[in-house]
C-alpha atoms as a PDB file:
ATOM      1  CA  UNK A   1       6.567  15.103  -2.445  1.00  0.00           C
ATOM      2  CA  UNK A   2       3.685  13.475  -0.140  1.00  0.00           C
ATOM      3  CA  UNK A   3       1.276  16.107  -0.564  1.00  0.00           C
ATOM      4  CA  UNK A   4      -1.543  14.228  -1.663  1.00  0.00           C
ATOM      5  CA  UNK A   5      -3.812  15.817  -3.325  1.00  0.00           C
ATOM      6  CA  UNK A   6      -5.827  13.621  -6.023  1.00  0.00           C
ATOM      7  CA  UNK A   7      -7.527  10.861  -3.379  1.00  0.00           C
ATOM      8  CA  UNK A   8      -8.903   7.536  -4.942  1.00  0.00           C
ATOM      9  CA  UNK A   9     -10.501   5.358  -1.995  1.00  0.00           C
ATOM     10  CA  UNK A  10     -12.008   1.737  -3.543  1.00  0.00           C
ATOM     11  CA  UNK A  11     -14.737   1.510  -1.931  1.00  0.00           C
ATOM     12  CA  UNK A  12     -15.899  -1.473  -0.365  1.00  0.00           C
ATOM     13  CA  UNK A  13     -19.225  -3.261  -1.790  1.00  0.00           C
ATOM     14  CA  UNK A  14     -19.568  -5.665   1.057  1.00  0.00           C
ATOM     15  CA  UNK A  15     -19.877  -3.222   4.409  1.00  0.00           C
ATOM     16  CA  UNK A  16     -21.390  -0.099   5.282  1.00  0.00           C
ATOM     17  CA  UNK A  17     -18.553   0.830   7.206  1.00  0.00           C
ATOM     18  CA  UNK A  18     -15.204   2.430   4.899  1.00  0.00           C
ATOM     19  CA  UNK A  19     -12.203   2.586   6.686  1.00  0.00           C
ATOM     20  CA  UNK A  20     -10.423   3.989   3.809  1.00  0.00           C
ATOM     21  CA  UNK A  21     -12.749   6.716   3.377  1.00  0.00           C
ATOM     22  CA  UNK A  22     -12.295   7.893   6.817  1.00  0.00           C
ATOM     23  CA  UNK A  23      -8.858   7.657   6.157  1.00  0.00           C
ATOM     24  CA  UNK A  24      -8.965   9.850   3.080  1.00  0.00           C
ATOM     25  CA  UNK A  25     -11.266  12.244   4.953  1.00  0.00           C
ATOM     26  CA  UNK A  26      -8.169  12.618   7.792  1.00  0.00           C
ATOM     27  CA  UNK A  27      -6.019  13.741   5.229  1.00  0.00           C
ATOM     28  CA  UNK A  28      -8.236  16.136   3.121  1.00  0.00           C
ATOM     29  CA  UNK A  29      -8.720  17.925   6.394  1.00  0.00           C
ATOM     30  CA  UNK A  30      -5.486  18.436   7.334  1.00  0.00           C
ATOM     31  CA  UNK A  31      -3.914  18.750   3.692  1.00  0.00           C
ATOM     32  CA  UNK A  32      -6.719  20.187   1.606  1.00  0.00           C
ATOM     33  CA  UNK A  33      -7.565  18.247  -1.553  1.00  0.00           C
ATOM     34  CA  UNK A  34     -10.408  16.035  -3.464  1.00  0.00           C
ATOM     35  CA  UNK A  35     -11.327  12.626  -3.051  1.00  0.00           C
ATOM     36  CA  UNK A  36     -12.819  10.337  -5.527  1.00  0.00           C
ATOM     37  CA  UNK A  37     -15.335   7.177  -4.176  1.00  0.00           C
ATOM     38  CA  UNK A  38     -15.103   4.483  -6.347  1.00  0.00           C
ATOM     39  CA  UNK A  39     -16.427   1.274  -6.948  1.00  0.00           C
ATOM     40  CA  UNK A  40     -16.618  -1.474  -9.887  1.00  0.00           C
ATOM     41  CA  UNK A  41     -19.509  -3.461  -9.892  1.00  0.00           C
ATOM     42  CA  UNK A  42     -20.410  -6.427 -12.119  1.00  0.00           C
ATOM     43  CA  UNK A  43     -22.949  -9.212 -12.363  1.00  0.00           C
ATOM     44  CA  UNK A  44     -22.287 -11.932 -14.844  1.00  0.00           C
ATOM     45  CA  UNK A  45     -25.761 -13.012 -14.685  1.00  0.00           C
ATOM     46  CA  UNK A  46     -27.232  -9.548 -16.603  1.00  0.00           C
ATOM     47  CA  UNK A  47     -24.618 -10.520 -19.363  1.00  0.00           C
ATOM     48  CA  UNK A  48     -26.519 -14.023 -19.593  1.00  0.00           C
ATOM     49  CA  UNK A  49     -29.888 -12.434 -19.619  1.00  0.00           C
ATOM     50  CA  UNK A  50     -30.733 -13.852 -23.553  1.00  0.00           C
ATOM     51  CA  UNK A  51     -34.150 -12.732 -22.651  1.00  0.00           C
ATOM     52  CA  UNK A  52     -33.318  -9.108 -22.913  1.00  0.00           C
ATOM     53  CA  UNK A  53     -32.553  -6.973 -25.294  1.00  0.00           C
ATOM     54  CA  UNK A  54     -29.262  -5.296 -25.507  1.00  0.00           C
ATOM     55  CA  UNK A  55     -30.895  -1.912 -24.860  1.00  0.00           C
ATOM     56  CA  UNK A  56     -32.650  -3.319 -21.999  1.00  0.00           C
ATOM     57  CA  UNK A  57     -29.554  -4.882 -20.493  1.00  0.00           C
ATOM     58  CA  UNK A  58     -28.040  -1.212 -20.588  1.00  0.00           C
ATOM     59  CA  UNK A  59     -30.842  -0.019 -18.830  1.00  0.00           C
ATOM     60  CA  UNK A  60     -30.304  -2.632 -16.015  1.00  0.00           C
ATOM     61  CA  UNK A  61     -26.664  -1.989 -16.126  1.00  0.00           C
ATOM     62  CA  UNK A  62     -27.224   2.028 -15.313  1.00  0.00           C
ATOM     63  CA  UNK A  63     -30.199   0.922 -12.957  1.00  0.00           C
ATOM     64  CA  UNK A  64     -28.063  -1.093 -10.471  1.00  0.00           C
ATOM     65  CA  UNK A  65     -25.397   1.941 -10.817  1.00  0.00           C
ATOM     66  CA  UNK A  66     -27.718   4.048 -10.076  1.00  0.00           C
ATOM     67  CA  UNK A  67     -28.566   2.190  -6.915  1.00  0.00           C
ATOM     68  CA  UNK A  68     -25.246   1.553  -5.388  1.00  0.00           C
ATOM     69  CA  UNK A  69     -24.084   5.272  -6.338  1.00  0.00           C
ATOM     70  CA  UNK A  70     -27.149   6.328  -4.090  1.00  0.00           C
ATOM     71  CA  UNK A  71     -25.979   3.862  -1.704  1.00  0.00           C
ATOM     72  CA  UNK A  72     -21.730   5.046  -1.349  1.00  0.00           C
ATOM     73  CA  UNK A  73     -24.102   8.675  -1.306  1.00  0.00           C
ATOM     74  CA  UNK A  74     -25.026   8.023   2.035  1.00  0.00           C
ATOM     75  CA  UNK A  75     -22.192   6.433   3.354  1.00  0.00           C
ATOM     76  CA  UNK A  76     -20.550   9.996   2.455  1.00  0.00           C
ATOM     77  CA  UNK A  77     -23.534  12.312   3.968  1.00  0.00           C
ATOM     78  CA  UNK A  78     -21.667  12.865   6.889  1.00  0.00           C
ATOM     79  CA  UNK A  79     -19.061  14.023   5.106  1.00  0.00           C
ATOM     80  CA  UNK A  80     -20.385  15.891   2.159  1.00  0.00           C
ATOM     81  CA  UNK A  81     -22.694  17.259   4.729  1.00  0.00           C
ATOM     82  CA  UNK A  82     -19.315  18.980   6.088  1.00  0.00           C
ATOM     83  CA  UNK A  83     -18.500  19.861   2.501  1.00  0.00           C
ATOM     84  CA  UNK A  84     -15.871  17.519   2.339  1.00  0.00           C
ATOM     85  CA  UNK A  85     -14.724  17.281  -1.596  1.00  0.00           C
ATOM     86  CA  UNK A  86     -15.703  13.946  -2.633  1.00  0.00           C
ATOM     87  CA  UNK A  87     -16.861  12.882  -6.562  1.00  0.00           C
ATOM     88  CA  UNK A  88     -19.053   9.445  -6.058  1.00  0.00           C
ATOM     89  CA  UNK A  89     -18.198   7.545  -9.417  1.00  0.00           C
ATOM     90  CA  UNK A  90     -19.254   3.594  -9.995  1.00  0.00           C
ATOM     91  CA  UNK A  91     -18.652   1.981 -13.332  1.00  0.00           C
ATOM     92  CA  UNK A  92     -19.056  -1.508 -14.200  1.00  0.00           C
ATOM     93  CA  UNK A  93     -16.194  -3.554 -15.044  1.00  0.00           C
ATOM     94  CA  UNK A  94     -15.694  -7.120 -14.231  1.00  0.00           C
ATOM     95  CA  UNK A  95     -12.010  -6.951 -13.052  1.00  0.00           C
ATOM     96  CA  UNK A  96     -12.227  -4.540 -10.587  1.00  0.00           C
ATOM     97  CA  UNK A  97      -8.651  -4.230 -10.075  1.00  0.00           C
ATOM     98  CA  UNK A  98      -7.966  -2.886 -13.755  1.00  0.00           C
ATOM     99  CA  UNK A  99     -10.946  -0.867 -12.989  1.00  0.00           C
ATOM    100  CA  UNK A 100      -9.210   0.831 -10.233  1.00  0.00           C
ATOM    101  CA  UNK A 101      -5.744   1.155 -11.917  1.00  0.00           C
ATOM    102  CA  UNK A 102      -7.367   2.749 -15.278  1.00  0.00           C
ATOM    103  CA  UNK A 103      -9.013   5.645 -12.607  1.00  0.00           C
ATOM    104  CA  UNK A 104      -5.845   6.200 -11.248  1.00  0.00           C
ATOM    105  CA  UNK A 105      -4.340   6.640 -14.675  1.00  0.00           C
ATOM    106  CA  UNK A 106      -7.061   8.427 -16.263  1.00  0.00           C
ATOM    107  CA  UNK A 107      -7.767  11.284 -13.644  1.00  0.00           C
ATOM    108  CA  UNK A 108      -3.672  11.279 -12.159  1.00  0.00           C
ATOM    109  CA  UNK A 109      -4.770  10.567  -8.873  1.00  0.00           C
ATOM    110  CA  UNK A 110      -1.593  10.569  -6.375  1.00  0.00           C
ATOM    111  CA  UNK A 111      -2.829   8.276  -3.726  1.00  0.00           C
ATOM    112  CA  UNK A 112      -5.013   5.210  -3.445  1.00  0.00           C
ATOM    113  CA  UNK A 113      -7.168   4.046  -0.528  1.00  0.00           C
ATOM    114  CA  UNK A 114      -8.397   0.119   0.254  1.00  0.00           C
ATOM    115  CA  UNK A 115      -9.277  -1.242   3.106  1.00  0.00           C
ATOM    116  CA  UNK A 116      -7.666  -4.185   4.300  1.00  0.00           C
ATOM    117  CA  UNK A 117      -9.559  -6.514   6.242  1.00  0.00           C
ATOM    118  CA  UNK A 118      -8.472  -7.730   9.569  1.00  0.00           C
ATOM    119  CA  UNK A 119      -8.358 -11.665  10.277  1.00  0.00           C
ATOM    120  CA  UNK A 120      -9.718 -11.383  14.277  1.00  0.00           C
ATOM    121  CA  UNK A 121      -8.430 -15.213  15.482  1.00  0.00           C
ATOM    122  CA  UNK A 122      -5.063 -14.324  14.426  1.00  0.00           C
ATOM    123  CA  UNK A 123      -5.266 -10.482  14.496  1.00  0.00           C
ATOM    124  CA  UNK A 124      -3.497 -10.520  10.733  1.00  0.00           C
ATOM    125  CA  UNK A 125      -4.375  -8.529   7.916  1.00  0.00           C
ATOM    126  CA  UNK A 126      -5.786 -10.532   4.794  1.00  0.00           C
ATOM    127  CA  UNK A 127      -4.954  -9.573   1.444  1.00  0.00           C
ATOM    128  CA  UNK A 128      -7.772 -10.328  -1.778  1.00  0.00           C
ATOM    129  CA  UNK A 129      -6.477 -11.160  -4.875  1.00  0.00           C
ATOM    130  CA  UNK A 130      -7.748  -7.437  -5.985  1.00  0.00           C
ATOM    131  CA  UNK A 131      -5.420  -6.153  -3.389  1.00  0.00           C
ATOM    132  CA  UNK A 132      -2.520  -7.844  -4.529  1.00  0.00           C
ATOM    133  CA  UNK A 133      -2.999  -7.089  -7.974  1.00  0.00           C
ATOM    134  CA  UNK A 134      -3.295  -3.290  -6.757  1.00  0.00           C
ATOM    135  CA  UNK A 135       0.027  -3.514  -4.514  1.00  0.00           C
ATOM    136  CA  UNK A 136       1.557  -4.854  -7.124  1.00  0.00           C
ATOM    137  CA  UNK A 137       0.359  -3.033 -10.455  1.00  0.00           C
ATOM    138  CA  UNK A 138      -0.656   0.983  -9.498  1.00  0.00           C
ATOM    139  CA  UNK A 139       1.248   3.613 -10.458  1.00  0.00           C
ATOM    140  CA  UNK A 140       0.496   5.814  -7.414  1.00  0.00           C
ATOM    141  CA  UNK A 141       1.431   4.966  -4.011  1.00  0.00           C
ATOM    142  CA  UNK A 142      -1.457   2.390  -2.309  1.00  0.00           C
ATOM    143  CA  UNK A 143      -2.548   2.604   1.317  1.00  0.00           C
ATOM    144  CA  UNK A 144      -4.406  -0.157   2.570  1.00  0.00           C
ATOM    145  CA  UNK A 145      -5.902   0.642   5.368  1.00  0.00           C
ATOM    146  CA  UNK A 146      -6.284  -1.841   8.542  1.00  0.00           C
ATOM    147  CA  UNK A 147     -10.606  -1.634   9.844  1.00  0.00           C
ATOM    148  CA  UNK A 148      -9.307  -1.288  13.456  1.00  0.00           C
ATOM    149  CA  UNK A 149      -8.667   2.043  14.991  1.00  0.00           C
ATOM    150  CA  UNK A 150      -5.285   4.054  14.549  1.00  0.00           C
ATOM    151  CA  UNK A 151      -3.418   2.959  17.996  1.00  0.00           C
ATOM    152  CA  UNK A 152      -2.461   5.380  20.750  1.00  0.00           C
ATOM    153  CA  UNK A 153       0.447   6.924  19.820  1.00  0.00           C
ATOM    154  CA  UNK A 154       0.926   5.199  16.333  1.00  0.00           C
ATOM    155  CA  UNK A 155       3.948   5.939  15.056  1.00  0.00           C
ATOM    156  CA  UNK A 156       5.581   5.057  11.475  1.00  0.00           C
ATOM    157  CA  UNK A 157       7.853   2.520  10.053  1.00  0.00           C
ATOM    158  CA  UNK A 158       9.880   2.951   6.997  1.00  0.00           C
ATOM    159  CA  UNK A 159      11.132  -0.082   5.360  1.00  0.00           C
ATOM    160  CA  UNK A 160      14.681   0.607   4.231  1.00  0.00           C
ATOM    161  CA  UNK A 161      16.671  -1.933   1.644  1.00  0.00           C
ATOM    162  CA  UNK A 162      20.146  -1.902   2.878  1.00  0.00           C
ATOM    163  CA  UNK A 163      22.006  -4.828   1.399  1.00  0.00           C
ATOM    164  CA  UNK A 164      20.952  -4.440  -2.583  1.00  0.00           C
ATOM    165  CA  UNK A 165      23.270  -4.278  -5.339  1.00  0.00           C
ATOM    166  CA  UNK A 166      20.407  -2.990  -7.565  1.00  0.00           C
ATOM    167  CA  UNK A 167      20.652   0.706  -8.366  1.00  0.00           C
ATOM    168  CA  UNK A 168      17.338   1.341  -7.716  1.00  0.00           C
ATOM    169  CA  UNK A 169      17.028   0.753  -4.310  1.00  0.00           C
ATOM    170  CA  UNK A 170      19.132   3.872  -3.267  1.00  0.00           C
ATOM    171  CA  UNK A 171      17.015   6.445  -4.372  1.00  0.00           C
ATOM    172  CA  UNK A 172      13.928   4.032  -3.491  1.00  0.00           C
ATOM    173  CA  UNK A 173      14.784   4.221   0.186  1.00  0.00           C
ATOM    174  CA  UNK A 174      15.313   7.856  -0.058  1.00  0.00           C
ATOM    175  CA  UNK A 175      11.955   8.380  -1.680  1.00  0.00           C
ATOM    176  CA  UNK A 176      10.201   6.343   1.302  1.00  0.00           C
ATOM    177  CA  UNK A 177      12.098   8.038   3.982  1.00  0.00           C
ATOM    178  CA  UNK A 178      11.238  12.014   1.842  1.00  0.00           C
ATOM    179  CA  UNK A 179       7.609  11.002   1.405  1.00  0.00           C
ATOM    180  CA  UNK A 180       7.026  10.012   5.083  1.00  0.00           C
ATOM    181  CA  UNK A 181       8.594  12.485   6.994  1.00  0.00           C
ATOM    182  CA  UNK A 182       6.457  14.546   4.599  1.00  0.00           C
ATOM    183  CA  UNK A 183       3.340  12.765   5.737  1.00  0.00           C
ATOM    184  CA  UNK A 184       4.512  12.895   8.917  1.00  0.00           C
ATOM    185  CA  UNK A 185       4.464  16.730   9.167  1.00  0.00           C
ATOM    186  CA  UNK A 186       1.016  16.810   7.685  1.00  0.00           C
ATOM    187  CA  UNK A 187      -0.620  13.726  10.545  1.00  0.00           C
ATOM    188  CA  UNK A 188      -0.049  15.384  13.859  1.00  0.00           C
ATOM    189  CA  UNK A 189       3.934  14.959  13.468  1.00  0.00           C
ATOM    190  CA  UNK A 190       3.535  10.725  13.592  1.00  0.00           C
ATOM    191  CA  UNK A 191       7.147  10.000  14.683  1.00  0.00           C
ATOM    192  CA  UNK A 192       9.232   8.099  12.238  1.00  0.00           C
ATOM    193  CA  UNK A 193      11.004   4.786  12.367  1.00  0.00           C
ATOM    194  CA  UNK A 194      13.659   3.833  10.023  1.00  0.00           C
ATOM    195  CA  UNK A 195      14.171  -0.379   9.807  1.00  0.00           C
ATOM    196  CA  UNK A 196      17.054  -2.402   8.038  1.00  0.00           C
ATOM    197  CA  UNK A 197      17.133  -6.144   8.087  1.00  0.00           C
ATOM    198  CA  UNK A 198      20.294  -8.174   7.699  1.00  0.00           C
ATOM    199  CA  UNK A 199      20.954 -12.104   6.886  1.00  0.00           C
ATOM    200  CA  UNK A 200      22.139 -14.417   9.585  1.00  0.00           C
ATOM    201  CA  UNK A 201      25.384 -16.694   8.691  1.00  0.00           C
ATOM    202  CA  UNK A 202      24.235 -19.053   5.497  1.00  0.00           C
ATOM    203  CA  UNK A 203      24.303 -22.445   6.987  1.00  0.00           C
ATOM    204  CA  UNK A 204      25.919 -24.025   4.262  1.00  0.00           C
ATOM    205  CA  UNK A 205      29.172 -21.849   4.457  1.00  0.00           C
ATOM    206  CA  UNK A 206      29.829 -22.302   8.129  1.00  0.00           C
ATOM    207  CA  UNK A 207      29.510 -26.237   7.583  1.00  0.00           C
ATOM    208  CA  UNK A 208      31.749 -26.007   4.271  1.00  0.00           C
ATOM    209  CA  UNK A 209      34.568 -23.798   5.391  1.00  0.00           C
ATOM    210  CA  UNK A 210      35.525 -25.388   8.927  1.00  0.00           C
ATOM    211  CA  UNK A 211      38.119 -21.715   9.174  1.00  0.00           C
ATOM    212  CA  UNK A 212      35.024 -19.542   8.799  1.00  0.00           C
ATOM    213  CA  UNK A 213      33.993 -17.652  11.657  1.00  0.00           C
ATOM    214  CA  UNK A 214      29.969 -16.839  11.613  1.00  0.00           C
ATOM    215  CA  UNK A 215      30.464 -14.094  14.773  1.00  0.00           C
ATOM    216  CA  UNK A 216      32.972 -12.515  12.591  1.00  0.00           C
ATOM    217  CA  UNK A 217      30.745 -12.757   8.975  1.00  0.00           C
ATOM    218  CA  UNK A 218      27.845 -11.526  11.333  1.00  0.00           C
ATOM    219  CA  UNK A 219      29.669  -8.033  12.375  1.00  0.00           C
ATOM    220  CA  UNK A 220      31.013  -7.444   8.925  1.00  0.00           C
ATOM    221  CA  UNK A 221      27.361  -7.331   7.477  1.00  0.00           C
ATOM    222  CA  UNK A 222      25.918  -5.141  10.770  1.00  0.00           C
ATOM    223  CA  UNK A 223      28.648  -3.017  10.387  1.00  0.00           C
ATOM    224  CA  UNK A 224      28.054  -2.509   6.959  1.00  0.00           C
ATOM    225  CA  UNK A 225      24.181  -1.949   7.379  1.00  0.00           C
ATOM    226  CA  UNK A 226      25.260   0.820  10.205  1.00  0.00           C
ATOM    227  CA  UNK A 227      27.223   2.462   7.971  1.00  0.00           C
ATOM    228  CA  UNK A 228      24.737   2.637   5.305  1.00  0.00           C
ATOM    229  CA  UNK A 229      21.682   3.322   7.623  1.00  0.00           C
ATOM    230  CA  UNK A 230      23.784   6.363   9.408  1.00  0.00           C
ATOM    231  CA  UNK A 231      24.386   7.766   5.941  1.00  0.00           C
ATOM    232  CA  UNK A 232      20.647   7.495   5.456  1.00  0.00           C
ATOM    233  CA  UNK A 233      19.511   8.812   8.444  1.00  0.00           C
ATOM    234  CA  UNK A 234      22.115  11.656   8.221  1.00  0.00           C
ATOM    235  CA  UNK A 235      20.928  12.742   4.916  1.00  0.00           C
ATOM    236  CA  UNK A 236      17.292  13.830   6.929  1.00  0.00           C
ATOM    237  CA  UNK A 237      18.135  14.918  10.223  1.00  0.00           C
ATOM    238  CA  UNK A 238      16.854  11.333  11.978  1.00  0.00           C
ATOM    239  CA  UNK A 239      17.721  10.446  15.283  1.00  0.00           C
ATOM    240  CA  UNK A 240      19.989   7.626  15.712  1.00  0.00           C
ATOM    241  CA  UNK A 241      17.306   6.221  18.499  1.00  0.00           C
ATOM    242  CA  UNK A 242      15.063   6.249  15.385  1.00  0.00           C
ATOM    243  CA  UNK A 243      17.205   3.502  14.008  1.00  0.00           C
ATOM    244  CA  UNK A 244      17.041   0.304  13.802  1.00  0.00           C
ATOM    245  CA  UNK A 245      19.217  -2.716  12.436  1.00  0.00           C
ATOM    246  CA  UNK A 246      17.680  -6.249  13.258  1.00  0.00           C
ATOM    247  CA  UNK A 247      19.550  -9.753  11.897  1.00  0.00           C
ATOM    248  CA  UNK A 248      16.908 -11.843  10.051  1.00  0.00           C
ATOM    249  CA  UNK A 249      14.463 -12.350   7.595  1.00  0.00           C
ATOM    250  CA  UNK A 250      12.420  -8.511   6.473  1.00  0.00           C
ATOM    251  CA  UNK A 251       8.934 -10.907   6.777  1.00  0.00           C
ATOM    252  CA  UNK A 252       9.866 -11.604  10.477  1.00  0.00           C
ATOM    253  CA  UNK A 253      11.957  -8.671  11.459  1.00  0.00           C
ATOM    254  CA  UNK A 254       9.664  -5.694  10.177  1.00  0.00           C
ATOM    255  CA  UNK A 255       6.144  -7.128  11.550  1.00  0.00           C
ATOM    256  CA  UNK A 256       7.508  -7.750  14.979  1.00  0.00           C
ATOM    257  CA  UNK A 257       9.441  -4.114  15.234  1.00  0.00           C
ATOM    258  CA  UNK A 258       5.885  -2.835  13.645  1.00  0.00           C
ATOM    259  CA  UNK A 259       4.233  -4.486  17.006  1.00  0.00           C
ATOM    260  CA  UNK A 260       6.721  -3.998  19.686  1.00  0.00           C
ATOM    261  CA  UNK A 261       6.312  -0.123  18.550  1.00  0.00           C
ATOM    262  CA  UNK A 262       2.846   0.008  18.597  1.00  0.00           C
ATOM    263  CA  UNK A 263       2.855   1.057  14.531  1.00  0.00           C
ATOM    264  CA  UNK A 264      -0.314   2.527  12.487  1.00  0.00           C
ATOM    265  CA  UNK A 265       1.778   1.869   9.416  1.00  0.00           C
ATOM    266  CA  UNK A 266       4.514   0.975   7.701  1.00  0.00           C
ATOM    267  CA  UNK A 267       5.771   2.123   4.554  1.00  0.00           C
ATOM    268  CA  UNK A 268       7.811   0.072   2.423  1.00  0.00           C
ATOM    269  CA  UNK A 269       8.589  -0.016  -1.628  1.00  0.00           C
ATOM    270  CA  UNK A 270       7.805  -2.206  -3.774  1.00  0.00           C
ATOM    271  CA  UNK A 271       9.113  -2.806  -7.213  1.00  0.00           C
ATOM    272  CA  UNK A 272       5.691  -4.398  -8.946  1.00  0.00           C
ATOM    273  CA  UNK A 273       6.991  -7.689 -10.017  1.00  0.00           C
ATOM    274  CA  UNK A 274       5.034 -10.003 -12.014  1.00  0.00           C
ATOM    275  CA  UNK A 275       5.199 -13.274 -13.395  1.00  0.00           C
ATOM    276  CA  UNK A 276       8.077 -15.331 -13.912  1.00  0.00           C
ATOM    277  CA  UNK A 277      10.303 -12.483 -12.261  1.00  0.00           C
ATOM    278  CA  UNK A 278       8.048 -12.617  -9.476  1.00  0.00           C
ATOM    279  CA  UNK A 279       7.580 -16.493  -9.248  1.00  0.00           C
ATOM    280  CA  UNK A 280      11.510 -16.984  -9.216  1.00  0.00           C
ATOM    281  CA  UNK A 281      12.746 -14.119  -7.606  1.00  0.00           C
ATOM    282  CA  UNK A 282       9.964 -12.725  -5.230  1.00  0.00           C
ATOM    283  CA  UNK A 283       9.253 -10.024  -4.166  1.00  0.00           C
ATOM    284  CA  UNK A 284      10.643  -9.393  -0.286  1.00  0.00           C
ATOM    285  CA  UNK A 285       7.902  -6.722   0.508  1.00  0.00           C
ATOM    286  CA  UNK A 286       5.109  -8.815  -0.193  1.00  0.00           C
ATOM    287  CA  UNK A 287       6.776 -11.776   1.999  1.00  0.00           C
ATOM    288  CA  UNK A 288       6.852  -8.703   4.877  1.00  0.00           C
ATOM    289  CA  UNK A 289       3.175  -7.189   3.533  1.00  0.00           C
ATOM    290  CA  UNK A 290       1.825 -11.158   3.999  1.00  0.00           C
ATOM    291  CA  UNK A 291       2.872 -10.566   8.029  1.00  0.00           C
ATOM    292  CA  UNK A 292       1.866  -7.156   8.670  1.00  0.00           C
ATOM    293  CA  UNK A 293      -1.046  -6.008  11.686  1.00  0.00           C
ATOM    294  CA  UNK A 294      -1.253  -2.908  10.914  1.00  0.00           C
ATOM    295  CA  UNK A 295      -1.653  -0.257   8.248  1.00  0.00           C
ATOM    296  CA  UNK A 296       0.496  -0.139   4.724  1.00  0.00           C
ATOM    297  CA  UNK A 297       1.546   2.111   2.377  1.00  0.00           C
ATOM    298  CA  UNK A 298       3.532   0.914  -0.164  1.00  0.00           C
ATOM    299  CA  UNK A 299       5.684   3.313  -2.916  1.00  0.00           C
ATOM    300  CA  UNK A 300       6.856   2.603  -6.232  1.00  0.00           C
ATOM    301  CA  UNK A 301      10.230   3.161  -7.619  1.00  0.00           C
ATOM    302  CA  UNK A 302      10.301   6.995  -9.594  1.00  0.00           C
ATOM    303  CA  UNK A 303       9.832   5.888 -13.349  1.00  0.00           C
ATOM    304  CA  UNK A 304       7.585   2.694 -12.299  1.00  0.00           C
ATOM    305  CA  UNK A 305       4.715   2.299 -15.462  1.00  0.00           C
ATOM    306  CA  UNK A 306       1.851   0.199 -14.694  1.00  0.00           C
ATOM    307  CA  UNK A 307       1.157  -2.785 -16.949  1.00  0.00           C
ATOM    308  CA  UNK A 308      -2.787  -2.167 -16.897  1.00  0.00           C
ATOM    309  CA  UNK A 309      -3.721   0.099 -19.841  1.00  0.00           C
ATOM    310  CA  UNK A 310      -6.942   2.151 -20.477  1.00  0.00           C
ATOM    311  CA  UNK A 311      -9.418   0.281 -22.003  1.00  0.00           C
ATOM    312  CA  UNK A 312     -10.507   1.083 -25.550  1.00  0.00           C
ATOM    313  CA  UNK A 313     -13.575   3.439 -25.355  1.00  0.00           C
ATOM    314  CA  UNK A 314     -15.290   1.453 -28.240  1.00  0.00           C
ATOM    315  CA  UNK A 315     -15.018  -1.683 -26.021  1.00  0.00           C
ATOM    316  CA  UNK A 316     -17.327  -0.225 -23.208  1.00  0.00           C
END
């Protein structure tokens, strides 16, 4: 279930302003729970200092901890001040992602926090590499969170894989829809959307096969995405109006529902491909992630195991 309780938000090292912490802070107030500030620094040019011993470079190492834990201090004051639950924790590691993912594993926490910056010419969100990595790679569910205000009446869009053979993707789409109706209950009863996109005729057969008809093809696979979206739906009490089936592309489709409805997020799984798998196949929620405006939380499949592993404590 979505009752998350074990909070991770990355914090980021480049603004005063957290997004994701205020996000966190929204749902440890409504759902009770602890929250965990964290932050990976690193500074190649300490590891070059030849000058210094390796004691001293220790001591410079805990120094400039020291100073940014002060500093994500008083970005929480408000906050602890209210006697919000929040651990301030900053280690230094110089991939910050595996930094992230090895907190996540080591303390079980059920939800992580980035924000997502917001591109303001084209109003997109942009993604790091560190993001990607995270979306891609953690074993918890990620939100990244969007630095522009919740909208008026945001509501919620769940992602739903309709047309896969793979067995995973049945109890995947169930999981997405369980989990945020779940979250829904606990943020002010956000109203949930559930999304299927179908293909359009494939060019190539209508020009091959002068008998085929492309209206007819096009019914056959809505109708079969109906079908399997009512069964959906059915199986948690969601209003057909709640529905949606749109023909095209899930990068073009999902984005432009997200906007028409005036979305704060949209939840969608992802199965953590990487490498050639990912180079050759793809992965269809990071084509729709690349398009998004708005907030995302993306799930993992039950029985997903990150690839990142602790580190070995006689390496630190």
């Amino acid at each position: 279930m979505a009752n998350y309780q074990n909070l991770l938000v990355a914090i980021d090292p480049n603004q005063n302003d957290q997004p994701a912490l205020r996000r966190a802070v929204y749902l440890v107030r409504r759902n009770g729970g602890r929250i965990k500030a964290f932050l990976p620094i690193y500074d190649f040019s300490y590891e070059m200092t030849t000058l210094l011993s390796p004691d001293e470079r220790v001591a410079m190492r805990k120094s400039v901890i020291a100073q940014r834990v002060a500093w994500i201090k008083e970005q929480c004051r408000f906050y602890l001040d209210e006697n919000v639950p929040i651990e301030i924790k900053v280690v230094w590691h110089n991939r910050p992602f595996e930094a992230i993912i090895q907190e996540v594993i080591a303390d079980g926490h059920d939800l992580l926090l980035k924000m997502a910056r917001q591109h303001d010419r084209l109003e997109s969100v942009i993604f790091t590499p560190t993001d990607w990595h995270l979306l891609r790679k953690s074993p918890c569910p990620v939100w990244m969170v969007k630095d522009q205000p919740w909208p008026d009446g945001g509501k919620a869009i769940v992602a739903v894989n309709l047309s896969s053979e793979e067995l995973f993707h049945d109890p995947l789409n169930q999981k997405l829809v369980r989990e945020s109706l779940e979250i829904a209950k606990q943020v002010d009863q956000t109203e949930i959307h559930l999304v299927g996109a179908y293909p359009s005729t494939p060019i190539n057969i209508a020009i091959e096969l002068p008998d085929f008809d492309p209206s007819v093809y096009n019914d056959a696979i809505r109708g079969q995405h109906l079908v399997a979206m009512k069964a959906l739906r059915q199986q948690f009490g969601i209003s057909e109006h709640l529905t949606h089936i749109e023909k095209g592309l899930p990068e073009k489709v999902i984005p432009e529902l997200a906007e028409k409805l005036h979305a704060g997020v949209v939840v969608l799984g992802t199965v953590g491909r990487t490498g050639i798998s990912a180079a050759f196949i793809g992965n269809t929620a990071e084509h729709v992630i690349d398009h998004l405006k708005c907030d995302l939380l993306a799930i993992k499949p039950d029985g997903y195991a990150s690839p990142v592993e602790l580190d070995d404590p006689e390496d630190d």
